[in-house]
Protein backbone atom coordinates (compact mmCIF):
# COMPACT_ATOMS: atom_id res chain seq x y z
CA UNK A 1 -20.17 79.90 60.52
CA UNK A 2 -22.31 76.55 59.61
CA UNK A 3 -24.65 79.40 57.47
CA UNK A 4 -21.48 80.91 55.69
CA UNK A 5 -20.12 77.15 55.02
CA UNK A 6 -23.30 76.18 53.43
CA UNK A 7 -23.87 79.45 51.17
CA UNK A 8 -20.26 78.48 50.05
CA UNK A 9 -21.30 74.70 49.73
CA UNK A 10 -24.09 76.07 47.31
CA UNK A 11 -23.00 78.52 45.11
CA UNK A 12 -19.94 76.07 44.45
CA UNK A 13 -22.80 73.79 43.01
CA UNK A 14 -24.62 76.53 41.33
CA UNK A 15 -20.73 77.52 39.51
CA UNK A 16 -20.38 74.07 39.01
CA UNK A 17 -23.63 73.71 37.26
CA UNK A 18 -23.62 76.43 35.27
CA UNK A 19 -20.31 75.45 34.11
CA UNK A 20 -21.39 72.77 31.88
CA UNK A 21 -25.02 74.17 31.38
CA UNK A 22 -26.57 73.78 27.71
CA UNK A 23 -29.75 75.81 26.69
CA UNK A 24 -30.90 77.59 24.05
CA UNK A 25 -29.28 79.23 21.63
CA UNK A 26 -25.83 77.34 22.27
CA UNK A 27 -23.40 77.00 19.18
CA UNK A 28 -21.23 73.74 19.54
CA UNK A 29 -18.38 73.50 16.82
CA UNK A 30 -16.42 70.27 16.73
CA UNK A 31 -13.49 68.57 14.47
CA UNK A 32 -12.13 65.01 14.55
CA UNK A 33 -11.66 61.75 12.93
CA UNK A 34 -14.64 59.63 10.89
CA UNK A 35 -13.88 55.90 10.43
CA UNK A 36 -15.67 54.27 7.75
CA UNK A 37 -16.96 50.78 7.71
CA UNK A 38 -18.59 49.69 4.51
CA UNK A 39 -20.77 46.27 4.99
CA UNK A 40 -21.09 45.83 1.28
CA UNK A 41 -22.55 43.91 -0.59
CA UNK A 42 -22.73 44.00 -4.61
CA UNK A 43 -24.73 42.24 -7.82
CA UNK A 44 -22.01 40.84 -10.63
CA UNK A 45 -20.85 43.30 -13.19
CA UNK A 46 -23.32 43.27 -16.20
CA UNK A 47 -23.17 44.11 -19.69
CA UNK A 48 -26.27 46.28 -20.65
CA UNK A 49 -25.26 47.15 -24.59
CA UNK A 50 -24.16 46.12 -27.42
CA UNK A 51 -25.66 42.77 -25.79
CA UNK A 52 -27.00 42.30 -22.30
CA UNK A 53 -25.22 39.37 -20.37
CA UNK A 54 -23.96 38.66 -16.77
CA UNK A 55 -20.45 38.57 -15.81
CA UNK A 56 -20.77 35.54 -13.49
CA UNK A 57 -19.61 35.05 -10.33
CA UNK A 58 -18.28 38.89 -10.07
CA UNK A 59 -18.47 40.92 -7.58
CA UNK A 60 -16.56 43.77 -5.77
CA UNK A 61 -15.90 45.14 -1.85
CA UNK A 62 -15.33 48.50 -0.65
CA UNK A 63 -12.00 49.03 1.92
CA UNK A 64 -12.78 51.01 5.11
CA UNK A 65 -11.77 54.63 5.00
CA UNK A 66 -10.90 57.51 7.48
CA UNK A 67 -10.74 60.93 7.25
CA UNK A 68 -11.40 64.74 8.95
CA UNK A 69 -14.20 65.89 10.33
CA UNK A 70 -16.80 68.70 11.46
CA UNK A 71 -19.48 69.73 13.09
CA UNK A 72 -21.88 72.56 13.73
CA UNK A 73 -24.48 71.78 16.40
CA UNK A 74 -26.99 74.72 17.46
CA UNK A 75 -29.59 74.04 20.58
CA UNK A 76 -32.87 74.60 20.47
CA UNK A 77 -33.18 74.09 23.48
CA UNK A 78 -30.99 72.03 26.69
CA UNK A 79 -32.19 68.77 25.03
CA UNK A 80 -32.66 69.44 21.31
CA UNK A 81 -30.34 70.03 18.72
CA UNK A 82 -29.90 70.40 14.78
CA UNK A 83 -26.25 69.49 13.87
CA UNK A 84 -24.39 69.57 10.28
CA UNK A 85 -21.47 67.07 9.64
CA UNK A 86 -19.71 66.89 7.05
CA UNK A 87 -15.97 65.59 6.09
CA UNK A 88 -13.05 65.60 3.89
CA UNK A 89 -14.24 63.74 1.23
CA UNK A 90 -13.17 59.97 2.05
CA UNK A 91 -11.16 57.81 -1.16
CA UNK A 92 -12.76 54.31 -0.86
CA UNK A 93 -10.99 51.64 -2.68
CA UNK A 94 -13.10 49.05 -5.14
CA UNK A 95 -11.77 45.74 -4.59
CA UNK A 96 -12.59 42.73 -7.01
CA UNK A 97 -14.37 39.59 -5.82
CA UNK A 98 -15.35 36.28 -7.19
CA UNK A 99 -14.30 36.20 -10.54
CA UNK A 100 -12.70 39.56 -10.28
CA UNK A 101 -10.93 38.58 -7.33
CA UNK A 102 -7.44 37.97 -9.53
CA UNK A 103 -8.00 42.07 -10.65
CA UNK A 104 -6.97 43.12 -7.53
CA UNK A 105 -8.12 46.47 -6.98
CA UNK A 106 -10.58 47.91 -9.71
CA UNK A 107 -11.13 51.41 -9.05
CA UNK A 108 -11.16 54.76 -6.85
CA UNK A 109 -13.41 57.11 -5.73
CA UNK A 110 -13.53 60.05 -3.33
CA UNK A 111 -17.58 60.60 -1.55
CA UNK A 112 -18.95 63.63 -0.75
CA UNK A 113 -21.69 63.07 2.09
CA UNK A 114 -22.54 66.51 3.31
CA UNK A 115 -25.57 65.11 6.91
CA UNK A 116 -28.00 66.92 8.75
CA UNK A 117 -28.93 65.62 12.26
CA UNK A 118 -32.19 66.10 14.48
CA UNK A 119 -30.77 65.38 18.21
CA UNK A 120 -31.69 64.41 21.43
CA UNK A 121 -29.66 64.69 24.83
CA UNK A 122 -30.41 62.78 27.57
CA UNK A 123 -29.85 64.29 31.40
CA UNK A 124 -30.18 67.67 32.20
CA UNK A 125 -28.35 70.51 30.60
CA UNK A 126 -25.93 70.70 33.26
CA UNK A 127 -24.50 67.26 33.61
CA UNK A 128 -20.79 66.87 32.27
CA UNK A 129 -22.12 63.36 30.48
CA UNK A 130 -25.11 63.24 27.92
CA UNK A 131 -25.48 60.57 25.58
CA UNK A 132 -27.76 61.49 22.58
CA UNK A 133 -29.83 59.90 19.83
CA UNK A 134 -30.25 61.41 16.53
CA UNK A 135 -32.01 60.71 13.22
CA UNK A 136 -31.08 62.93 9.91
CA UNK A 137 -30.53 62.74 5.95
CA UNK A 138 -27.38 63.05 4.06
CA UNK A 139 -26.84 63.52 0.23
CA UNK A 140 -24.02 61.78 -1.16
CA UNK A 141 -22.39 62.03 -4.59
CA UNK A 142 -18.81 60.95 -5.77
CA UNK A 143 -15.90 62.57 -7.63
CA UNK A 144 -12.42 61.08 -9.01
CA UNK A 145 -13.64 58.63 -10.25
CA UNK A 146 -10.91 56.04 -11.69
CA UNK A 147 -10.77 52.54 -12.71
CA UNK A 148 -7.43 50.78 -12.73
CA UNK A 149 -5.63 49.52 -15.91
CA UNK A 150 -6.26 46.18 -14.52
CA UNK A 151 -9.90 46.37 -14.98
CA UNK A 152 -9.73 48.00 -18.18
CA UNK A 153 -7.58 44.91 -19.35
CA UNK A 154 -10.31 42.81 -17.85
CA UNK A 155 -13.19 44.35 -19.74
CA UNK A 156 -11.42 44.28 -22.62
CA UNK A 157 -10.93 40.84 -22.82
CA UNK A 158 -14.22 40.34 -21.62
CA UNK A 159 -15.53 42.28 -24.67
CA UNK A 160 -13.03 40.13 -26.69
CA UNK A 161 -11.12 43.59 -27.82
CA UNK A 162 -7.24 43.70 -28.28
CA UNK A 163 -5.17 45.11 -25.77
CA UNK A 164 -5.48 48.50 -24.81
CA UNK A 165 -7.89 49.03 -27.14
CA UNK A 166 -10.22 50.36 -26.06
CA UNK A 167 -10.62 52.74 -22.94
CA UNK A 168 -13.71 52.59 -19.61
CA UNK A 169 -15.30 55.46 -17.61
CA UNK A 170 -17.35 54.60 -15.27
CA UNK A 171 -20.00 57.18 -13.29
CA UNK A 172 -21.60 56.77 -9.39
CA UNK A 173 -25.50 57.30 -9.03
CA UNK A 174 -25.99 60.01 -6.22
CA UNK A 175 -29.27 59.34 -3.59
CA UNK A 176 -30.54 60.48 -0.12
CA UNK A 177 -29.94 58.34 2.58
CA UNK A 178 -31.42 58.27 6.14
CA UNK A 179 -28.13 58.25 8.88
CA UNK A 180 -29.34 56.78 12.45
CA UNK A 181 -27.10 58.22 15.07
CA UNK A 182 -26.48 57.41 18.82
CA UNK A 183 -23.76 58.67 20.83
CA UNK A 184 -22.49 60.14 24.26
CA UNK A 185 -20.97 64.04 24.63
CA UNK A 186 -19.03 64.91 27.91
CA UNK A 187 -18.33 68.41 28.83
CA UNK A 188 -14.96 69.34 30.89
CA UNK A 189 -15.54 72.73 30.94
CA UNK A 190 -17.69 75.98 29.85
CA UNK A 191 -16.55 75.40 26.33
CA UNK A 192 -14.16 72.45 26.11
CA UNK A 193 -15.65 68.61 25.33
CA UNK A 194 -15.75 65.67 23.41
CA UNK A 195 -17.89 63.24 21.75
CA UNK A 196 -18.03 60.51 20.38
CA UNK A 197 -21.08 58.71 18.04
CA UNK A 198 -22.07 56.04 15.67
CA UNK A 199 -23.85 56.08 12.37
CA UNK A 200 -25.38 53.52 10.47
CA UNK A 201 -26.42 54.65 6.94
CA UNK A 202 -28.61 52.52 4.78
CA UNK A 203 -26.81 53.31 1.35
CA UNK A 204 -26.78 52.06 -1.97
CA UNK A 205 -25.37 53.22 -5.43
CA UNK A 206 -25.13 52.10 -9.48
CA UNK A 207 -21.99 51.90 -11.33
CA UNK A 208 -22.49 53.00 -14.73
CA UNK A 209 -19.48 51.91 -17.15
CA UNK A 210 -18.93 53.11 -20.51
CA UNK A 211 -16.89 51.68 -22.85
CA UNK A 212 -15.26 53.61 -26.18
CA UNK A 213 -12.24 52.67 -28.30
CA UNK A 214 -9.22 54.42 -28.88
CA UNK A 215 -10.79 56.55 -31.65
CA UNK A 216 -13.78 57.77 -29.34
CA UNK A 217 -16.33 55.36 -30.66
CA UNK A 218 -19.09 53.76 -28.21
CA UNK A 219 -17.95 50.02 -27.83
CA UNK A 220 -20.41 49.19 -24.65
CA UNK A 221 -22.11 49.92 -21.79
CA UNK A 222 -22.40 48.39 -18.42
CA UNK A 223 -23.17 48.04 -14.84
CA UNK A 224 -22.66 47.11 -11.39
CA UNK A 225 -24.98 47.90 -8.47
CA UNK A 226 -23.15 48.42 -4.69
CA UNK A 227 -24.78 48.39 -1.35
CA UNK A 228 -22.62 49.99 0.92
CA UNK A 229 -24.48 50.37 4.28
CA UNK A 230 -21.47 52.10 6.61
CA UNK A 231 -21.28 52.01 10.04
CA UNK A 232 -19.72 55.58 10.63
CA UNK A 233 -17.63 56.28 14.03
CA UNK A 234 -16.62 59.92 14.70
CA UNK A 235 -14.81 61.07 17.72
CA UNK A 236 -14.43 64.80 18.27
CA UNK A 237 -13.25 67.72 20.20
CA UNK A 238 -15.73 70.49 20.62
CA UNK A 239 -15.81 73.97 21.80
CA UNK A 240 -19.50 76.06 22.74
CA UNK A 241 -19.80 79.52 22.22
């Protein structure tokens, strides 16, 4: 009886184990919510052309951002893992400070920030809770981009042309950027989890503005240069196959 009891006892564990056991050649597909949390930082606005000169005392801060997310995570083996995240393209808001402070807002954009991620799992491949590190590269670039009538006004006059005018585009610089990652997974079943993980990417970006009037001809150029440096929080519900 004490024999039967104890084969029971152990291929409970075994069951149990196996339940949450990663190894190679797992797939782990997740989707949740990314917060963004620029800690920006920026250089004044300056005017490169007709004449170079300094807008003094400018500057401009980024709003925090959320949107949906994904991931694809495939094992190597129970402790390695490549992963690819990537979300709805965040809209981060441009606000004016300093002397641009009275603008209010001064522009849009939506970032595109496809990552790859080299990852490590602590514990063994069959404990429900693993926290992870992971180091990677994303690419980012930025679309819809818009600056408001506000700032248009405010160039203008800062350009010393009449009222509407004149018209500004303005274009982001896109760059690689290393994304450090640390985080903790926990595994309720065979295929049903969560996690949850931090980013920090070092990230920085050039505003390039262009200037025409209303009949298409160049007026001036100029510039603005952004450090952005997020702190990225994603939590997630995953399913391995």
């Amino acid at each position: 009886m004490k024999k039967t009891m104890f084969a029971l006892a152990a291929l409970g564990a075994l069951a149990s184990g196996s339940a949450f056991a990663q190894q190679a050649g797992d797939w782990v597909v997740g989707a949740g919510w990314f917060h963004l949390a620029p800690q920006d930082s920026s250089k004044p606005l300056t005017l490169t052309a007709p004449v170079q000169s300094v807008v003094a005392g400018s500057g401009a801060s980024v709003k925090d951002s959320d949107t949906l997310g994904f991931n694809l995570a495939y094992f190597i083996d129970s402790h390695w893992a490549v992963e690819g995240v990537l979300g709805i393209p965040p809209k981060f808001k441009l606000e004016g400070t300093g002397t641009l402070a009275r603008v209010g807002e001064l522009g849009q954009a939506r970032q595109w920030s496809p990552t790859i991620l080299g990852k490590y799992y602590f514990n063994e491949g069959n404990d429900a809770f693993r926290p992870y590190v992971g180091l990677g590269a994303t690419y980012v670039w930025y679309s819809n981009v818009h600056l408001t009538n506000e700032l248009q006004g405010a160039l203008g006059s800062q350009l010393r042309q009449r009222p509407f005018s004149t018209s500004t585009t303005a274009k982001l610089d896109s760059s690689f950027a290393p994304v450090l990652n640390a985080g903790v997974a926990y595994q309720f079943d065979k295929h049903w989890g969560m996690s949850f993980s931090v980013s920090y990417i070092p990230l920085k970006t050039k505003a390039k503005l262009t200037t025409t009037s209303v009949n298409g001809f160049p007026v001036a150029t100029s510039e603005a240069r952004l450090k952005l440096n997020p702190i990225v929080t994603y939590l997630a519900a995953t399913y391995r196959f």
